[in-house]
PDB file of N, CA and C in Angstrom:
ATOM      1  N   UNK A   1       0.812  -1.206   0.000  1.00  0.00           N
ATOM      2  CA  UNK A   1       0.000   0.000   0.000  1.00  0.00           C
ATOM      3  C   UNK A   1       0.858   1.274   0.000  1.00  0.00           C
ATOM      4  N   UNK A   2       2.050   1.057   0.719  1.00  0.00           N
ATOM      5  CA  UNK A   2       2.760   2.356   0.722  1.00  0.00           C
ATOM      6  C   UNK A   2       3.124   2.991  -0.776  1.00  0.00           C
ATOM      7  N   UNK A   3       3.349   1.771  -1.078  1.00  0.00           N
ATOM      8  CA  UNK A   3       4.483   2.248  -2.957  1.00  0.00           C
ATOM      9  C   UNK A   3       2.560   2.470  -3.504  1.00  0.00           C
ATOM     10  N   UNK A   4       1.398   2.238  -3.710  1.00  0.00           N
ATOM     11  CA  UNK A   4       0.271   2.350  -3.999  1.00  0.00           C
ATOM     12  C   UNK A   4       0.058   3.857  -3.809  1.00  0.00           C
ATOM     13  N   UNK A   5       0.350   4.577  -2.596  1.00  0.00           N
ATOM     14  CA  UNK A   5       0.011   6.004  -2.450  1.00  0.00           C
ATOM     15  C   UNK A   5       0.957   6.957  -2.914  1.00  0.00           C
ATOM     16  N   UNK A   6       2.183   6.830  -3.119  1.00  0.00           N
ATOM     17  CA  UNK A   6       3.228   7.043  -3.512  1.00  0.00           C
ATOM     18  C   UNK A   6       3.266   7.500  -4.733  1.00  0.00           C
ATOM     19  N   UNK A   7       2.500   6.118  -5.683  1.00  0.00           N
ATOM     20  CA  UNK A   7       2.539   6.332  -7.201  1.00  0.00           C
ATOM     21  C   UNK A   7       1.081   7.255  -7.381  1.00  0.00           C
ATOM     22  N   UNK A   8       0.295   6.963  -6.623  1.00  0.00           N
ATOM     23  CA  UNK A   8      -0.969   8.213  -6.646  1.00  0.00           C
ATOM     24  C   UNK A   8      -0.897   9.809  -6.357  1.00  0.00           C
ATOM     25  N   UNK A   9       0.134   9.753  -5.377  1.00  0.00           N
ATOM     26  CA  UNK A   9       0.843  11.174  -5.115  1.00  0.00           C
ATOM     27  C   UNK A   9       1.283  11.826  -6.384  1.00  0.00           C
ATOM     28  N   UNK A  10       2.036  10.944  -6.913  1.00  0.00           N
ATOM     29  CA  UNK A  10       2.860  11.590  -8.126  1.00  0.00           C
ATOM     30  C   UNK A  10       1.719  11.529  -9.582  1.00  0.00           C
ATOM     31  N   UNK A  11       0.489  11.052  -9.487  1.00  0.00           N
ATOM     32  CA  UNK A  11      -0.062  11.003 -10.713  1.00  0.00           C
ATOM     33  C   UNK A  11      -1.389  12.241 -10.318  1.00  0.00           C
ATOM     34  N   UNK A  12      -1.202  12.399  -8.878  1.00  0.00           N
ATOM     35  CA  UNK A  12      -2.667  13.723  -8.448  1.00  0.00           C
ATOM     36  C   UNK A  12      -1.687  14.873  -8.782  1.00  0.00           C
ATOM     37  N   UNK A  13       0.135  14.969  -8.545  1.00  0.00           N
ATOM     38  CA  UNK A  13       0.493  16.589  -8.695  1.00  0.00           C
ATOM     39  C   UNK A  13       0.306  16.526  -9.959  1.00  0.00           C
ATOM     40  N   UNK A  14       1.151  15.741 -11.069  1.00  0.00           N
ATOM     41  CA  UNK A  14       0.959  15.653 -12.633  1.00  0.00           C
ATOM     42  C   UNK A  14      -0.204  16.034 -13.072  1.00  0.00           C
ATOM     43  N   UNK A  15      -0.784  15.287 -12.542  1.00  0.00           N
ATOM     44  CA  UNK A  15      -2.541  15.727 -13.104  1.00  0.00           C
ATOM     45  C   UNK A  15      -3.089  16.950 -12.867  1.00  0.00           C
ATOM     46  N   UNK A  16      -3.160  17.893 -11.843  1.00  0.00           N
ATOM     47  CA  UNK A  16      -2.893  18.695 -11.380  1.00  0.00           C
ATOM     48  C   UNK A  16      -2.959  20.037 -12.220  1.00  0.00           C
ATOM     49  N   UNK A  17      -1.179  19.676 -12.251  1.00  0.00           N
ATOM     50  CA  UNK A  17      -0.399  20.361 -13.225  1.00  0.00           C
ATOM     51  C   UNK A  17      -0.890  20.663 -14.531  1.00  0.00           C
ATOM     52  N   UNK A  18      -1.074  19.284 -15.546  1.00  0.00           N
ATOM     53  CA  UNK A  18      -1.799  19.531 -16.857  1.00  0.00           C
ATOM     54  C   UNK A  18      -3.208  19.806 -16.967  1.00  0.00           C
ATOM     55  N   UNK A  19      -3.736  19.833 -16.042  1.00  0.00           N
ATOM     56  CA  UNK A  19      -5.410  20.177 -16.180  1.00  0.00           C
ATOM     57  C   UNK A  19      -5.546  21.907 -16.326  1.00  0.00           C
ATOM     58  N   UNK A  20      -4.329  22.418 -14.816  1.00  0.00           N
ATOM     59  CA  UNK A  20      -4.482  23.510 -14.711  1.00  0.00           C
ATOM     60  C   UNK A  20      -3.523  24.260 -15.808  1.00  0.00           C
ATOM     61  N   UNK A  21      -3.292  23.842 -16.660  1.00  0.00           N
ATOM     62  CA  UNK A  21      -2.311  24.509 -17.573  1.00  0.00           C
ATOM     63  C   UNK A  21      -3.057  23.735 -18.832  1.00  0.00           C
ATOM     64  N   UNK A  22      -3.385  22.902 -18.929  1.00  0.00           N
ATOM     65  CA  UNK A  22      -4.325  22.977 -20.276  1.00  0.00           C
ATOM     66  C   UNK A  22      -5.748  23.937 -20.642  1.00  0.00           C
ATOM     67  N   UNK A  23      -5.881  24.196 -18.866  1.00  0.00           N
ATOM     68  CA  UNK A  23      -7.279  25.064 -18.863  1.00  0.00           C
ATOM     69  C   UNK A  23      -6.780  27.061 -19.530  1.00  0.00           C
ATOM     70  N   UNK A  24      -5.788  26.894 -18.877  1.00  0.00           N
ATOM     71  CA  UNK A  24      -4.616  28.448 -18.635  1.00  0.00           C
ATOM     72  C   UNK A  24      -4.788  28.758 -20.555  1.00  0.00           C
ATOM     73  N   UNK A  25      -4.265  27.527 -21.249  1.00  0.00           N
ATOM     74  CA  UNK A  25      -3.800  27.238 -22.377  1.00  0.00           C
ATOM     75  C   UNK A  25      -5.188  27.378 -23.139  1.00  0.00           C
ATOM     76  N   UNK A  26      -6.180  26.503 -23.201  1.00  0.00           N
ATOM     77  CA  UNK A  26      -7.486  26.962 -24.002  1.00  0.00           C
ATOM     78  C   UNK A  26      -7.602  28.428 -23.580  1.00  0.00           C
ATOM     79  N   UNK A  27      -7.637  29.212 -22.540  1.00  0.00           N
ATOM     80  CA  UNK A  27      -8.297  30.420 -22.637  1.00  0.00           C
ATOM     81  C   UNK A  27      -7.423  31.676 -22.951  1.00  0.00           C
ATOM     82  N   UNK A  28      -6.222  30.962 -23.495  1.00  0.00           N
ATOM     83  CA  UNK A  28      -5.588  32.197 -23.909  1.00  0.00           C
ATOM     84  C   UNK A  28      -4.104  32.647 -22.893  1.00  0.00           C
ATOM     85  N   UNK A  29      -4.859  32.379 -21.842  1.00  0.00           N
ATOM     86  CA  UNK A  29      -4.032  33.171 -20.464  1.00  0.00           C
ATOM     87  C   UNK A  29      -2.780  32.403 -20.486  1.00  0.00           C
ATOM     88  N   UNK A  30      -1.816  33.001 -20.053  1.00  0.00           N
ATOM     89  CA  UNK A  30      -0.515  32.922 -19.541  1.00  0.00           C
ATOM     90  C   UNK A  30      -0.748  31.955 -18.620  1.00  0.00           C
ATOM     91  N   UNK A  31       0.051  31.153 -18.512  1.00  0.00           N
ATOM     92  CA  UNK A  31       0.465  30.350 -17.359  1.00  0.00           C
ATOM     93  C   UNK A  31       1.865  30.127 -16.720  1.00  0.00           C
ATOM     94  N   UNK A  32       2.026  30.209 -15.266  1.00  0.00           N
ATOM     95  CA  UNK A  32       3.122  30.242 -14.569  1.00  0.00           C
ATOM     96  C   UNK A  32       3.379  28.922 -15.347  1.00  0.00           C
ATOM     97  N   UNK A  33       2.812  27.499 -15.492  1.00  0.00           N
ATOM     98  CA  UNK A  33       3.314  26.035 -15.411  1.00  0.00           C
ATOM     99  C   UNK A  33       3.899  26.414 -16.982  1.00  0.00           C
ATOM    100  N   UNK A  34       3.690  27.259 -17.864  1.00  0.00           N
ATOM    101  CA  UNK A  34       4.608  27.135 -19.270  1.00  0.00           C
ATOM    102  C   UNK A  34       3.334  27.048 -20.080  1.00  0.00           C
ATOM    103  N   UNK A  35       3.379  26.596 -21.163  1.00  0.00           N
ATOM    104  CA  UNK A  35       2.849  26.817 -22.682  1.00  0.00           C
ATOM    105  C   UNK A  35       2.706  25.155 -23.194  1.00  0.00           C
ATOM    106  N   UNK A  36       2.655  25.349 -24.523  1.00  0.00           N
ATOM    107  CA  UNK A  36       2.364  23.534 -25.156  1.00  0.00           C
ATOM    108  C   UNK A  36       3.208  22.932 -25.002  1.00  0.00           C
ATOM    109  N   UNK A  37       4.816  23.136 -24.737  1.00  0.00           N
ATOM    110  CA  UNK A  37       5.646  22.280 -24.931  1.00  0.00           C
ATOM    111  C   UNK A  37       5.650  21.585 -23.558  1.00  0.00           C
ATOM    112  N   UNK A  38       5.476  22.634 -22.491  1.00  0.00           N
ATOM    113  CA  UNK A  38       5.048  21.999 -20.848  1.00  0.00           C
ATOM    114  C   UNK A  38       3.950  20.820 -20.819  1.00  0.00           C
ATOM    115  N   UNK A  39       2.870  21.361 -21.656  1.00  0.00           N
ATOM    116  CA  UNK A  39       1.600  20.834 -21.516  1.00  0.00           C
ATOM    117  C   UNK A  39       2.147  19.250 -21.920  1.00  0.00           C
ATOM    118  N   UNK A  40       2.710  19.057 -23.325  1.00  0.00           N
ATOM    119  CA  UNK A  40       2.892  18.045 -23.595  1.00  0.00           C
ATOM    120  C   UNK A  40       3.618  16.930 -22.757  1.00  0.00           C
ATOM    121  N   UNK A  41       4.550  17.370 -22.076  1.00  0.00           N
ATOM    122  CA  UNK A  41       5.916  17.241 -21.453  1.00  0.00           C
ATOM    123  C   UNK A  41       4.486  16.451 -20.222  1.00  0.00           C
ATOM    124  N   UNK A  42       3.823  17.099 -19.412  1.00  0.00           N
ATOM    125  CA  UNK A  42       3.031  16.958 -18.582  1.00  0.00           C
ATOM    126  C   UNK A  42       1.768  15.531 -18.685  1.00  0.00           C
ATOM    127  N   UNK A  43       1.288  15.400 -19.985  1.00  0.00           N
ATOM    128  CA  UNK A  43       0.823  14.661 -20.470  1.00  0.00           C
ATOM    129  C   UNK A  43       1.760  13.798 -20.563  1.00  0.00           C
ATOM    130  N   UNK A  44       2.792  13.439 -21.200  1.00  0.00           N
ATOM    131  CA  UNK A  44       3.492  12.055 -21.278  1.00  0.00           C
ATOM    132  C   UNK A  44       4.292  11.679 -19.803  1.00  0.00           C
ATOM    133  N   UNK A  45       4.030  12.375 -18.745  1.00  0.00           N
ATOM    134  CA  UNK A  45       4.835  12.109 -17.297  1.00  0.00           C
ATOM    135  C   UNK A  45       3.055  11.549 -16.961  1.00  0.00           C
ATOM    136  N   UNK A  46       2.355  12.447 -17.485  1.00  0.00           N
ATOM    137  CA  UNK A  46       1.010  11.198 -16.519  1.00  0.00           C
ATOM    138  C   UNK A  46       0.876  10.005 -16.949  1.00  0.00           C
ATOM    139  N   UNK A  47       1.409   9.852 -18.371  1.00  0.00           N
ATOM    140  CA  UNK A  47       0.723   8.467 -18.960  1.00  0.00           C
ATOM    141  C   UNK A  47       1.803   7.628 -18.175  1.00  0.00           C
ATOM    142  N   UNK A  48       2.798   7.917 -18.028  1.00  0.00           N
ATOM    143  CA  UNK A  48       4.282   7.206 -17.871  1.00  0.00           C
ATOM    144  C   UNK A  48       3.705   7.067 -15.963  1.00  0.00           C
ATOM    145  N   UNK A  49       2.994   7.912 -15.114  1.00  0.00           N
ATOM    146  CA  UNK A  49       2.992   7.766 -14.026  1.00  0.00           C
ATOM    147  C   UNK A  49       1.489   6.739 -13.900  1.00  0.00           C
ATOM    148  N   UNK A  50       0.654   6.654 -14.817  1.00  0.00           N
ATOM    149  CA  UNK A  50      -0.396   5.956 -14.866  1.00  0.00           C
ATOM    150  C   UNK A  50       0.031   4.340 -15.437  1.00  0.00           C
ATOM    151  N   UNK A  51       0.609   4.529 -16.172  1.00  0.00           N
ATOM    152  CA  UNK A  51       1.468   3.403 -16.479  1.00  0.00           C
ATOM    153  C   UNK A  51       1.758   1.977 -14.925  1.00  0.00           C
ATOM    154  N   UNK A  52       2.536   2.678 -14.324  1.00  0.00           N
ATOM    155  CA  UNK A  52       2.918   2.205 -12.922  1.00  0.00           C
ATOM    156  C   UNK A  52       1.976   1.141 -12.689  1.00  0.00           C
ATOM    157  N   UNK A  53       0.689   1.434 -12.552  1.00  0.00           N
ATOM    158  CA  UNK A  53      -0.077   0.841 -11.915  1.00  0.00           C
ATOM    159  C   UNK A  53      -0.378  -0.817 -11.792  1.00  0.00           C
ATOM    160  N   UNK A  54       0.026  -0.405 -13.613  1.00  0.00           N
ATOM    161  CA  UNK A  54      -0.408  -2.099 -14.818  1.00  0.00           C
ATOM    162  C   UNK A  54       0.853  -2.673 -14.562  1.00  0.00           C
ATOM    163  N   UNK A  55       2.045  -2.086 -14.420  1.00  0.00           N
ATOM    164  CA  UNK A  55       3.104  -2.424 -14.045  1.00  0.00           C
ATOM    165  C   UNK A  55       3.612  -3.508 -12.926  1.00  0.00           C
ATOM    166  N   UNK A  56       2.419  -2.870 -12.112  1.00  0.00           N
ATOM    167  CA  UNK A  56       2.689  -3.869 -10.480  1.00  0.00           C
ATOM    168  C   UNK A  56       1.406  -4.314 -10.025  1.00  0.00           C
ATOM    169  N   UNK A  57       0.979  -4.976 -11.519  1.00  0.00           N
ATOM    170  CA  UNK A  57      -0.493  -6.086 -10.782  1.00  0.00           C
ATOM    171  C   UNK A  57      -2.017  -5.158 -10.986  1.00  0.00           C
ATOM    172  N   UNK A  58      -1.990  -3.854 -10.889  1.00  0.00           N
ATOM    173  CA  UNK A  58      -3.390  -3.292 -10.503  1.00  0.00           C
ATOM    174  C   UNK A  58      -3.502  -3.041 -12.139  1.00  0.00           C
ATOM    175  N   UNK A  59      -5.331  -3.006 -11.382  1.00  0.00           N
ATOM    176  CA  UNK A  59      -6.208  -2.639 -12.844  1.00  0.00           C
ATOM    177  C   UNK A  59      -6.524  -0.676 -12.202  1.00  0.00           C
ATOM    178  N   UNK A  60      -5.896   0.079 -14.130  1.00  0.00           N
ATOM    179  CA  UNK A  60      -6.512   1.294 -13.232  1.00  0.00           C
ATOM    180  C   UNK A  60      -7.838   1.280 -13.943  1.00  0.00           C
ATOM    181  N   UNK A  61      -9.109   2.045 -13.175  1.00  0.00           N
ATOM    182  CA  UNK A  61     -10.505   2.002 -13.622  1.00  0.00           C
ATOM    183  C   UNK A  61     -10.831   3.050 -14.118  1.00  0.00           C
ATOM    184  N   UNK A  62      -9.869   4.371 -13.680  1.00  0.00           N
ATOM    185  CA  UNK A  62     -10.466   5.917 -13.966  1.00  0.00           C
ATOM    186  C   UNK A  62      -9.027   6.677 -13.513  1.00  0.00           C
ATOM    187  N   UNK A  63      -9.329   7.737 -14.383  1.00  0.00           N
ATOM    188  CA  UNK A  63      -8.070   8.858 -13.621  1.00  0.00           C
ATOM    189  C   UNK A  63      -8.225   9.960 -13.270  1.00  0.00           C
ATOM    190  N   UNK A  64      -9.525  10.214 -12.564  1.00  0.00           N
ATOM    191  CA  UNK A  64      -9.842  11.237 -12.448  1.00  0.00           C
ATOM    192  C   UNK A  64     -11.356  10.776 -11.735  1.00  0.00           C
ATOM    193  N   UNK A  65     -11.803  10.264 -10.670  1.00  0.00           N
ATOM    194  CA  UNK A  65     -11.030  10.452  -9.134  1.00  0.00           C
ATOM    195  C   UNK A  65     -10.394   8.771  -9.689  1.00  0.00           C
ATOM    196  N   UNK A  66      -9.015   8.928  -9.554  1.00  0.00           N
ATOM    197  CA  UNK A  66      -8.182   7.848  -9.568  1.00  0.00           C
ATOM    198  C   UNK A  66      -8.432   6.582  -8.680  1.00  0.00           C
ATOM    199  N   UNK A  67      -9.001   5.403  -9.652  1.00  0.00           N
ATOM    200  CA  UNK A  67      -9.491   4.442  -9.239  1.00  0.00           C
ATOM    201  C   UNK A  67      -9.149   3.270  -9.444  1.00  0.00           C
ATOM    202  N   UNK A  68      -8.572   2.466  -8.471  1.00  0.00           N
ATOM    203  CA  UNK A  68      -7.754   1.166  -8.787  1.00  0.00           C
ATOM    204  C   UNK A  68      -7.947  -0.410  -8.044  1.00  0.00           C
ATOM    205  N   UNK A  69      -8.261  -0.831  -8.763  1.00  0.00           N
ATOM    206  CA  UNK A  69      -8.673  -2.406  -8.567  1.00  0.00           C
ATOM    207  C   UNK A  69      -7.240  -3.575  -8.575  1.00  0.00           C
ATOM    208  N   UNK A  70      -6.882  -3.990  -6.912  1.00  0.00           N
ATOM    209  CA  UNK A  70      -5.877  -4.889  -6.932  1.00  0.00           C
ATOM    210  C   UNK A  70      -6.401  -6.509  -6.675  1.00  0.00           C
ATOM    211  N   UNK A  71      -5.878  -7.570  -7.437  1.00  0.00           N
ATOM    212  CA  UNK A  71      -6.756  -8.556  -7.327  1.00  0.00           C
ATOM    213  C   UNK A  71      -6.042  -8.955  -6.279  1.00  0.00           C
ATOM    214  N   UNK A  72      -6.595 -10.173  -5.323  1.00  0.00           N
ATOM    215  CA  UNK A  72      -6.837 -10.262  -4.258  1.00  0.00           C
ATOM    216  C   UNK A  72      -8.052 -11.480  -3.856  1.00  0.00           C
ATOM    217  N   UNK A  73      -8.109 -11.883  -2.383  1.00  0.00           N
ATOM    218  CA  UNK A  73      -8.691 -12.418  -1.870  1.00  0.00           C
ATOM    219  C   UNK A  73      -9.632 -12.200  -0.949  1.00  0.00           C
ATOM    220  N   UNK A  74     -10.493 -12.136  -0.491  1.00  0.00           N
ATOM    221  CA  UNK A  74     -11.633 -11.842   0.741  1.00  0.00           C
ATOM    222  C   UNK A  74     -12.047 -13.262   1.374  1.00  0.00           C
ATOM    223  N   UNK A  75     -11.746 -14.191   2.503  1.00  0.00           N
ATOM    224  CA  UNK A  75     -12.751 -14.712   3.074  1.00  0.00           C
ATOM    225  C   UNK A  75     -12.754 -16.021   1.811  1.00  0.00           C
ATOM    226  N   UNK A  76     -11.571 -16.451   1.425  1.00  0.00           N
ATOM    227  CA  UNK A  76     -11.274 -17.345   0.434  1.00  0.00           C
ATOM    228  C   UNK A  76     -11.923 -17.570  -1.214  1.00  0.00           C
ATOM    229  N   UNK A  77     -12.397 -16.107  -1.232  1.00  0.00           N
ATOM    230  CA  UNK A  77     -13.318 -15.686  -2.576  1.00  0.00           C
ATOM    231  C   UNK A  77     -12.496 -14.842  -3.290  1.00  0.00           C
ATOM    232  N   UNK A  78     -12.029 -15.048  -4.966  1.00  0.00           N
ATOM    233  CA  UNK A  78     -11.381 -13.915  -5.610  1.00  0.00           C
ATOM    234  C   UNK A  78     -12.143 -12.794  -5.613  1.00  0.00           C
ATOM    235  N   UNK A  79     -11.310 -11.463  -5.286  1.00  0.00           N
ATOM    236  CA  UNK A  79     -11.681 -10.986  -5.079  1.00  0.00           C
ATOM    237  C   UNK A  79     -11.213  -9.005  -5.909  1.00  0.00           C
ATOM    238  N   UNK A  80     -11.192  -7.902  -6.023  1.00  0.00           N
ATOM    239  CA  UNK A  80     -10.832  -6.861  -6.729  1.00  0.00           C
ATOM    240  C   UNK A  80     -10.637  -6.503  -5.066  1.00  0.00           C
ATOM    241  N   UNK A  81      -9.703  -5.581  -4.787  1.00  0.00           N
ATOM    242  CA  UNK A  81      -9.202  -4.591  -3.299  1.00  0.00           C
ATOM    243  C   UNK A  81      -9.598  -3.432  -4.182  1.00  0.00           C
ATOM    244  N   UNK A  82     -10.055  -2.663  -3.937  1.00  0.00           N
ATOM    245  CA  UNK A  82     -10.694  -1.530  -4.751  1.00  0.00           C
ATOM    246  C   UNK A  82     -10.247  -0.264  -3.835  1.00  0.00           C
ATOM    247  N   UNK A  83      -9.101   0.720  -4.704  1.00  0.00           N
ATOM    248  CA  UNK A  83      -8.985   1.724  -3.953  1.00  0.00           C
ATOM    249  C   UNK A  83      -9.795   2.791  -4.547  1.00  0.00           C
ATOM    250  N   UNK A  84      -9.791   3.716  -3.967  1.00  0.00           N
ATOM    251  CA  UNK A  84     -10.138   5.238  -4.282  1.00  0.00           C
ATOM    252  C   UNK A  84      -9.505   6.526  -4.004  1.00  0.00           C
ATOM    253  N   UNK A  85      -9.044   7.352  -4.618  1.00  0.00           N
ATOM    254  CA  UNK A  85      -8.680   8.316  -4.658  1.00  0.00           C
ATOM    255  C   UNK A  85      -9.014   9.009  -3.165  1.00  0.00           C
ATOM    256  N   UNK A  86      -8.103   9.059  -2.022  1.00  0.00           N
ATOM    257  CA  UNK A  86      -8.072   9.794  -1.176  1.00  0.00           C
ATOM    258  C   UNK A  86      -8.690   9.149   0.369  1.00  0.00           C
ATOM    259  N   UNK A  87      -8.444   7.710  -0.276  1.00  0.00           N
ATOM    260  CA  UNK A  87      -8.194   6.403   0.630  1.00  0.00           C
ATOM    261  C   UNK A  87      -6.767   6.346   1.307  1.00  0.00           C
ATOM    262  N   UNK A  88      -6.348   5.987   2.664  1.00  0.00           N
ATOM    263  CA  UNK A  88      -5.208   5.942   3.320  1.00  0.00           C
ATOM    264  C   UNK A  88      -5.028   4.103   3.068  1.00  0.00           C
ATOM    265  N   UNK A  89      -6.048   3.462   3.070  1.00  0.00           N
ATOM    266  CA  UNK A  89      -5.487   1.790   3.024  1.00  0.00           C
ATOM    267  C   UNK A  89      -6.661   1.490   2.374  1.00  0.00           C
ATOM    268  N   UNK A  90      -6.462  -0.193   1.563  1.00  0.00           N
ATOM    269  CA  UNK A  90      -7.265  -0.832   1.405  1.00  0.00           C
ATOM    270  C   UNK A  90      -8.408  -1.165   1.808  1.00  0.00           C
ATOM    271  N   UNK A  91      -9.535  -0.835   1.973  1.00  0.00           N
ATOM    272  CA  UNK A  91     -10.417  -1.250   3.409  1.00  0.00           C
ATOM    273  C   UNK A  91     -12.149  -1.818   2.190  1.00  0.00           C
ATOM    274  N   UNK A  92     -11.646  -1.595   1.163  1.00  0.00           N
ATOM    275  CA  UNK A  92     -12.975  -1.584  -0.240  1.00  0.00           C
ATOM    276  C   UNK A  92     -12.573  -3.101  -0.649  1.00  0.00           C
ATOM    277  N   UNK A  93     -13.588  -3.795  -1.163  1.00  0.00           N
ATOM    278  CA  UNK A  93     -13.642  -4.913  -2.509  1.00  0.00           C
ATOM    279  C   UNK A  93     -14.694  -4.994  -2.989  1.00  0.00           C
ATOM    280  N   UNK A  94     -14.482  -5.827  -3.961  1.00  0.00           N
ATOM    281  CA  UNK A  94     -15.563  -6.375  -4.398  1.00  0.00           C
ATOM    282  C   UNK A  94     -15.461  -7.186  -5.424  1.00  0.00           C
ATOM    283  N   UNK A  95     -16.468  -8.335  -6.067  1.00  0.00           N
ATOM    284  CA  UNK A  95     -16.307  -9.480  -6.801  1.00  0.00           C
ATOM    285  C   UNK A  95     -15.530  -8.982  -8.024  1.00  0.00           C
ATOM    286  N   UNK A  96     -14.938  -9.583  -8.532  1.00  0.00           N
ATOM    287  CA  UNK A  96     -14.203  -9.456  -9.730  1.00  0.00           C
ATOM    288  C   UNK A  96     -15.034  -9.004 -10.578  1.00  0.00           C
ATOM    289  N   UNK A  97     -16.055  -9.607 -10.847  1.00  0.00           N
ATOM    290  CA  UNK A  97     -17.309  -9.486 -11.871  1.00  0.00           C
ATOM    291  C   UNK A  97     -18.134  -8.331 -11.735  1.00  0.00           C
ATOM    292  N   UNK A  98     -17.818  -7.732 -10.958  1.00  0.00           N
ATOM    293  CA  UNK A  98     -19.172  -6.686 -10.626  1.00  0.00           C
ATOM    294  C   UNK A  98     -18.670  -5.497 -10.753  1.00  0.00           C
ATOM    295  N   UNK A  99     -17.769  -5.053 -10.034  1.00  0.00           N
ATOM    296  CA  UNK A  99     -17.354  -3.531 -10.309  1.00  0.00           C
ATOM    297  C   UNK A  99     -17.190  -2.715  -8.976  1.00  0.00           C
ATOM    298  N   UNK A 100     -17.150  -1.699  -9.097  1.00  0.00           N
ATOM    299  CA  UNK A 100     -17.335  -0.559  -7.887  1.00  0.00           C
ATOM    300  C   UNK A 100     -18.983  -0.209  -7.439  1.00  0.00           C
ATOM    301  N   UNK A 101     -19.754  -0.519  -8.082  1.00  0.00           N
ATOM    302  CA  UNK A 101     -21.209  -0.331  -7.897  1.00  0.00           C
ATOM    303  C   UNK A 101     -21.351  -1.314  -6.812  1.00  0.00           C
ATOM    304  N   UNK A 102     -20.826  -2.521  -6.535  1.00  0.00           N
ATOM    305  CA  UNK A 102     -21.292  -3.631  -5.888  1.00  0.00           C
ATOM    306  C   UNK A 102     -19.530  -3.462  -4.690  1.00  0.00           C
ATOM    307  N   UNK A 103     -19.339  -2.422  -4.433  1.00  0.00           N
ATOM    308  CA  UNK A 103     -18.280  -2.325  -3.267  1.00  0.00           C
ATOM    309  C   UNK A 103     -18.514  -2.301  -2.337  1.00  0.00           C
ATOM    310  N   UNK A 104     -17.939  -3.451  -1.441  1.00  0.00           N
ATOM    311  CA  UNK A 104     -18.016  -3.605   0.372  1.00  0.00           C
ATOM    312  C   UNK A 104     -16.760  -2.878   0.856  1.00  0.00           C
ATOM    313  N   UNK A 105     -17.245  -2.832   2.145  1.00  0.00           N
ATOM    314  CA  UNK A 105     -16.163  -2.397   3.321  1.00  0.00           C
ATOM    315  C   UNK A 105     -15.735  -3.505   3.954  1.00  0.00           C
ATOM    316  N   UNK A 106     -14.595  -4.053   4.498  1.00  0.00           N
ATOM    317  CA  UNK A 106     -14.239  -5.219   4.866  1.00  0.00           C
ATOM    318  C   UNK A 106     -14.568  -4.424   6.244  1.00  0.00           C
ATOM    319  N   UNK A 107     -15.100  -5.574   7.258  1.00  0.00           N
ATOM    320  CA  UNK A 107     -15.337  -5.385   8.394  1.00  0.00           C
ATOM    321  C   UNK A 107     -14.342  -5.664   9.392  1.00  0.00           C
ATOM    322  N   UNK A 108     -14.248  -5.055  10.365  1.00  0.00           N
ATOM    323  CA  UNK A 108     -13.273  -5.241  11.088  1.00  0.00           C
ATOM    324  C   UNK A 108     -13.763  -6.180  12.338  1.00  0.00           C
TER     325      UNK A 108
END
């Protein structure tokens, strides 16, 4: 989980970054973050930081609220660990088959 928040840290500033400088960029305005060549530069550090994910086992679901499905076990059932964007630990699943619509809280 640690290296999990880690790589989310670095894909919320990136993201961040190019949203608020692609927005700067459609309307004309100046931006402190730079111009197209930034923008671009910014875009290929998210794909490269979104990347990560597929890298080490997880499914990502969304990037924007950044959503990630690690497979896993529950209670001897396969299972998806389902994070969410602005989650401290694992504490979500749900059936492989179903999705985030059908997400439990593991009980303590």
């Amino acid at each position: 989980m640690p290296e999990l928040l880690v790589a989310a840290r670095q894909v919320l500033a990136v993201r961040a970054d190019a949203v608020e400088l692609g927005v700067d960029l459609a309307a004309g305005a100046p931006s402190p973050l730079g111009g197209l060549p930034e923008l671009k530069g910014l875009q290929a550090r998210l794909h490269s930081a979104l990347d990560w994910f597929g890298e080490h086992g997880a499914q990502l679901r969304g990037w924007a609220p950044l959503l990630v499905d690690l497979p896993g076990e529950h209670e001897g059932q396969p299972v998806a660990w389902c994070w969410l964007e602005g989650e401290t630990e694992l504490a979500w699943y749900h059936r492989e088959d179903c999705g985030f619509a059908a997400r439990r809280p593991v009980e303590d």
